[in-house]
Protein backbone atom coordinates (compact mmCIF):
# COMPACT_ATOMS: atom_id res chain seq x y z
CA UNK A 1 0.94 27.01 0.18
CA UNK A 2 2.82 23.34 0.08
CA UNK A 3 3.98 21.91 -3.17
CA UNK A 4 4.16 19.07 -3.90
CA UNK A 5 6.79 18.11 -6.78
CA UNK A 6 6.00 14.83 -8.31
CA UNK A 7 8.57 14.62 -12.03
CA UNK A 8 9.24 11.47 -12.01
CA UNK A 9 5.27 10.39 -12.68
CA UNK A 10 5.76 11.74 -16.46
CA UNK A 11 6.66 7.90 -16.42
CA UNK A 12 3.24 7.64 -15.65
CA UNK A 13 1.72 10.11 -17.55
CA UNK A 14 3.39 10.14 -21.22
CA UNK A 15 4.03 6.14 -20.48
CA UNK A 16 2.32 3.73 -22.32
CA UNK A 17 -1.51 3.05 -20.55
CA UNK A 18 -2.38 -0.52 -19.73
CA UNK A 19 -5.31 -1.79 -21.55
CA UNK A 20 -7.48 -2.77 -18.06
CA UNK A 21 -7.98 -0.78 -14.94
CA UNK A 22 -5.41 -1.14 -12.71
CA UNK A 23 -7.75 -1.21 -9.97
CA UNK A 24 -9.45 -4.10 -11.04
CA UNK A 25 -7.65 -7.10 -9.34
CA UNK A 26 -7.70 -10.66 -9.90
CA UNK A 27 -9.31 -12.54 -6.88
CA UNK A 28 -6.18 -14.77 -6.82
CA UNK A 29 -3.24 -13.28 -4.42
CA UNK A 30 -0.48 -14.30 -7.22
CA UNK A 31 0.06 -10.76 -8.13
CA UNK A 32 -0.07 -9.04 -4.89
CA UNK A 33 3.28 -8.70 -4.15
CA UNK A 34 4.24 -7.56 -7.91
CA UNK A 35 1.16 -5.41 -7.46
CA UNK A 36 2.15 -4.02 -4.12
CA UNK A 37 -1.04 -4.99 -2.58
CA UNK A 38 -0.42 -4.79 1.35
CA UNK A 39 -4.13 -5.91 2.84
CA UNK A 40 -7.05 -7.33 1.30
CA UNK A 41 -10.29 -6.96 2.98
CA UNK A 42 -13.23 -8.38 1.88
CA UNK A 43 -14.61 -5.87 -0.07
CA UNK A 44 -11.32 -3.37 -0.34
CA UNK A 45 -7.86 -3.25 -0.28
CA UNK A 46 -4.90 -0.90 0.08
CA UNK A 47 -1.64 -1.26 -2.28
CA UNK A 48 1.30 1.32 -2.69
CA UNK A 49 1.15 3.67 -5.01
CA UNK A 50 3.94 2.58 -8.16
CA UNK A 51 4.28 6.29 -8.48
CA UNK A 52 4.66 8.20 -5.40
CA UNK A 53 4.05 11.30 -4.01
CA UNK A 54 6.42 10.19 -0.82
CA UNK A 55 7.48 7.12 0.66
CA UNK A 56 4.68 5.42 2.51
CA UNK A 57 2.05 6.21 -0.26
CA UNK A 58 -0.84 4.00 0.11
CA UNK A 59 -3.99 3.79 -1.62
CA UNK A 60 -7.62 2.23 -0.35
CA UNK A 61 -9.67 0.83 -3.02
CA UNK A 62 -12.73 -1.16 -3.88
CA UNK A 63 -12.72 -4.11 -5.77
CA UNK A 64 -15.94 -3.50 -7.08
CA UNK A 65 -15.27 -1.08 -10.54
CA UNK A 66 -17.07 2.42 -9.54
CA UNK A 67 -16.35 5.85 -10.28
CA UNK A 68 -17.28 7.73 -7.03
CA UNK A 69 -17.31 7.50 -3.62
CA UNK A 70 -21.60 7.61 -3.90
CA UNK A 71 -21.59 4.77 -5.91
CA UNK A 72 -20.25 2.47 -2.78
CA UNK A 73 -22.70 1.11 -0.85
CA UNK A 74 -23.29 0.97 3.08
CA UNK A 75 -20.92 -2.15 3.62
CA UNK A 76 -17.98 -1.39 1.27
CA UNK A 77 -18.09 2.43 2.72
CA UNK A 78 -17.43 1.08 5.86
CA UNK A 79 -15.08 -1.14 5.15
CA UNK A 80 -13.27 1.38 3.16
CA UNK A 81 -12.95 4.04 6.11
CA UNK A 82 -12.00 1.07 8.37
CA UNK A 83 -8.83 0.52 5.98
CA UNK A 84 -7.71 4.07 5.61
CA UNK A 85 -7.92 3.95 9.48
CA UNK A 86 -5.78 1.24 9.82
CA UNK A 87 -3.65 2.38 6.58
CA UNK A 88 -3.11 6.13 9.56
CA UNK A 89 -2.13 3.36 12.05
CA UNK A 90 0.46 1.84 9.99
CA UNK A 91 1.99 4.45 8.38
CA UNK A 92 2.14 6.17 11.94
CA UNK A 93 4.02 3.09 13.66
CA UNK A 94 6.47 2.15 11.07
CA UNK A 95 7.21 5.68 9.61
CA UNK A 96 6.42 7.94 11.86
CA UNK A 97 5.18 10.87 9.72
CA UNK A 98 5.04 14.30 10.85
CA UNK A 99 1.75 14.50 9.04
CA UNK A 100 -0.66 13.17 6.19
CA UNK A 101 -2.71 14.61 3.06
CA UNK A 102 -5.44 12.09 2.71
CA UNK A 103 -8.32 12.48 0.27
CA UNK A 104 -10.06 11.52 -2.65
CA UNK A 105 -9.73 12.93 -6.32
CA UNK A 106 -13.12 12.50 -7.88
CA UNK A 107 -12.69 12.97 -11.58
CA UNK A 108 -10.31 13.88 -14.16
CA UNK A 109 -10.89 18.00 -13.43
CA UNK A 110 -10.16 17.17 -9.48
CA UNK A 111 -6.67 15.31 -10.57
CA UNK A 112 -7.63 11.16 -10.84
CA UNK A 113 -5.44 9.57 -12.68
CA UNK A 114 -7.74 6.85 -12.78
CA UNK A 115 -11.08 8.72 -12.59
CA UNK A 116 -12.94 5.47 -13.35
CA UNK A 117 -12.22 3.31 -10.32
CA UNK A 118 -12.29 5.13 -7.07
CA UNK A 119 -9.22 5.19 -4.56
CA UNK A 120 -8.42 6.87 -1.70
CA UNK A 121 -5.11 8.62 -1.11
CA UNK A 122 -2.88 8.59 1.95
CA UNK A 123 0.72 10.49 2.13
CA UNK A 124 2.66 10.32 5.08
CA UNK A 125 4.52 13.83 5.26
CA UNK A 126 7.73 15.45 7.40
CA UNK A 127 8.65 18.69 7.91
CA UNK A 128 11.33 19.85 5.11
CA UNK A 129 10.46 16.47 2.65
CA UNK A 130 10.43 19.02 -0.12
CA UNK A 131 13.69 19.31 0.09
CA UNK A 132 16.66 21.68 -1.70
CA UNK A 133 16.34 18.72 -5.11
CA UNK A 134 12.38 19.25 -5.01
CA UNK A 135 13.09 23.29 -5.05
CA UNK A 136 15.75 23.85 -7.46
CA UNK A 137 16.42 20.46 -8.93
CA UNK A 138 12.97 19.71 -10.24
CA UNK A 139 13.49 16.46 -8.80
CA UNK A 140 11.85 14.79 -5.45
CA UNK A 141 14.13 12.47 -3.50
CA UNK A 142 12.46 8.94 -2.70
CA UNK A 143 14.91 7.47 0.02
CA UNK A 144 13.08 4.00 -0.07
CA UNK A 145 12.85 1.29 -2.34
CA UNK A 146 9.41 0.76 -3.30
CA UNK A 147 10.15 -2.91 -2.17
CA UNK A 148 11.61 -1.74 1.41
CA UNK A 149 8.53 -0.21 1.95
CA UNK A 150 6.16 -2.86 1.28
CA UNK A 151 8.44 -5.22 2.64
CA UNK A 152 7.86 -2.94 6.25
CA UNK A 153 4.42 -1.97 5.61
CA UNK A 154 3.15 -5.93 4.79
CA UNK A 155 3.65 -7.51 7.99
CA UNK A 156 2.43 -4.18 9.86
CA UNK A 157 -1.09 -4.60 8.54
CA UNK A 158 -1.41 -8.58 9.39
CA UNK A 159 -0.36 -7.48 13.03
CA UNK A 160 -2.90 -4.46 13.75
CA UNK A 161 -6.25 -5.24 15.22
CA UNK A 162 -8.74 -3.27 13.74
């Protein structure tokens, strides 16, 4: 079985909590880069995760405040499997991953963070990116600026045709 290492999100987890879901955008595009919002669809959007797992780690949410993947209806499901698709295409062409864990956690017991408002995880993954500092260092090596990233991500998702 993989690990995955993840210390620095004690940030995240003994850090103080915002007051408002984090999920819960503002219609206005202000924020987005701040935000790390790369694509908003009309009824989703995908952002980087502040506190990744690996470089590249995007997540697909609705901007409609639900808890569960049943509580989306016909349109916004669709729309939401259209953006992880196109989240697999970008990730593939600008990082070239070796692979990807993709998935949902529903609920606090399956690992959410943020059980309240869904989002869908993608990780781009390469062989050995646990490497010798993940293993005996306790630490995991981000080689990207969160900024980088977005920065080569953003204009990626403008350019694919979905």
């Amino acid at each position: 079985m993989d690990v995955l290492w993840a210390p620095w999100r004690m940030d995240y987890i003994l850090g103080p909590k915002p007051d408002a879901c984090v999920f819960c955008v503002p219609e206005h595009t202000r924020e987005d880069e701040e935000r790390l919002i790369l694509w908003r669809g009309r009824l989703n959007y995908v952002l980087m995760n502040k506190f990744p797992y690996n470089n590249g780690h995007l997540m697909v949410a609705p901007y409609r405040h639900v808890g569960s993947v049943i509580d989306l209806d016909a349109e916004e499901a669709s729309e939401h499997m259209a953006l992880i698709q196109r989240c697999v295409a970008v990730l593939t062409a600008a990082m070239r991953p070796q692979g990807l864990n993709a998935g949902f956690n529903l609920g606090e017991a399956a690992g959410a963070g943020i059980a309240a408002h869904l989002h869908f995880q993608i990780v781009p993954r390469w062989n050995g990116d646990a490497s010798f500092m993940a293993v005996f260092g306790e630490a995991r090596v981000i080689p990207q600026y969160l900024r980088t990233t977005y920065n080569l991500l953003k204009p990626l998702f403008h350019s694919y045709d979905a």
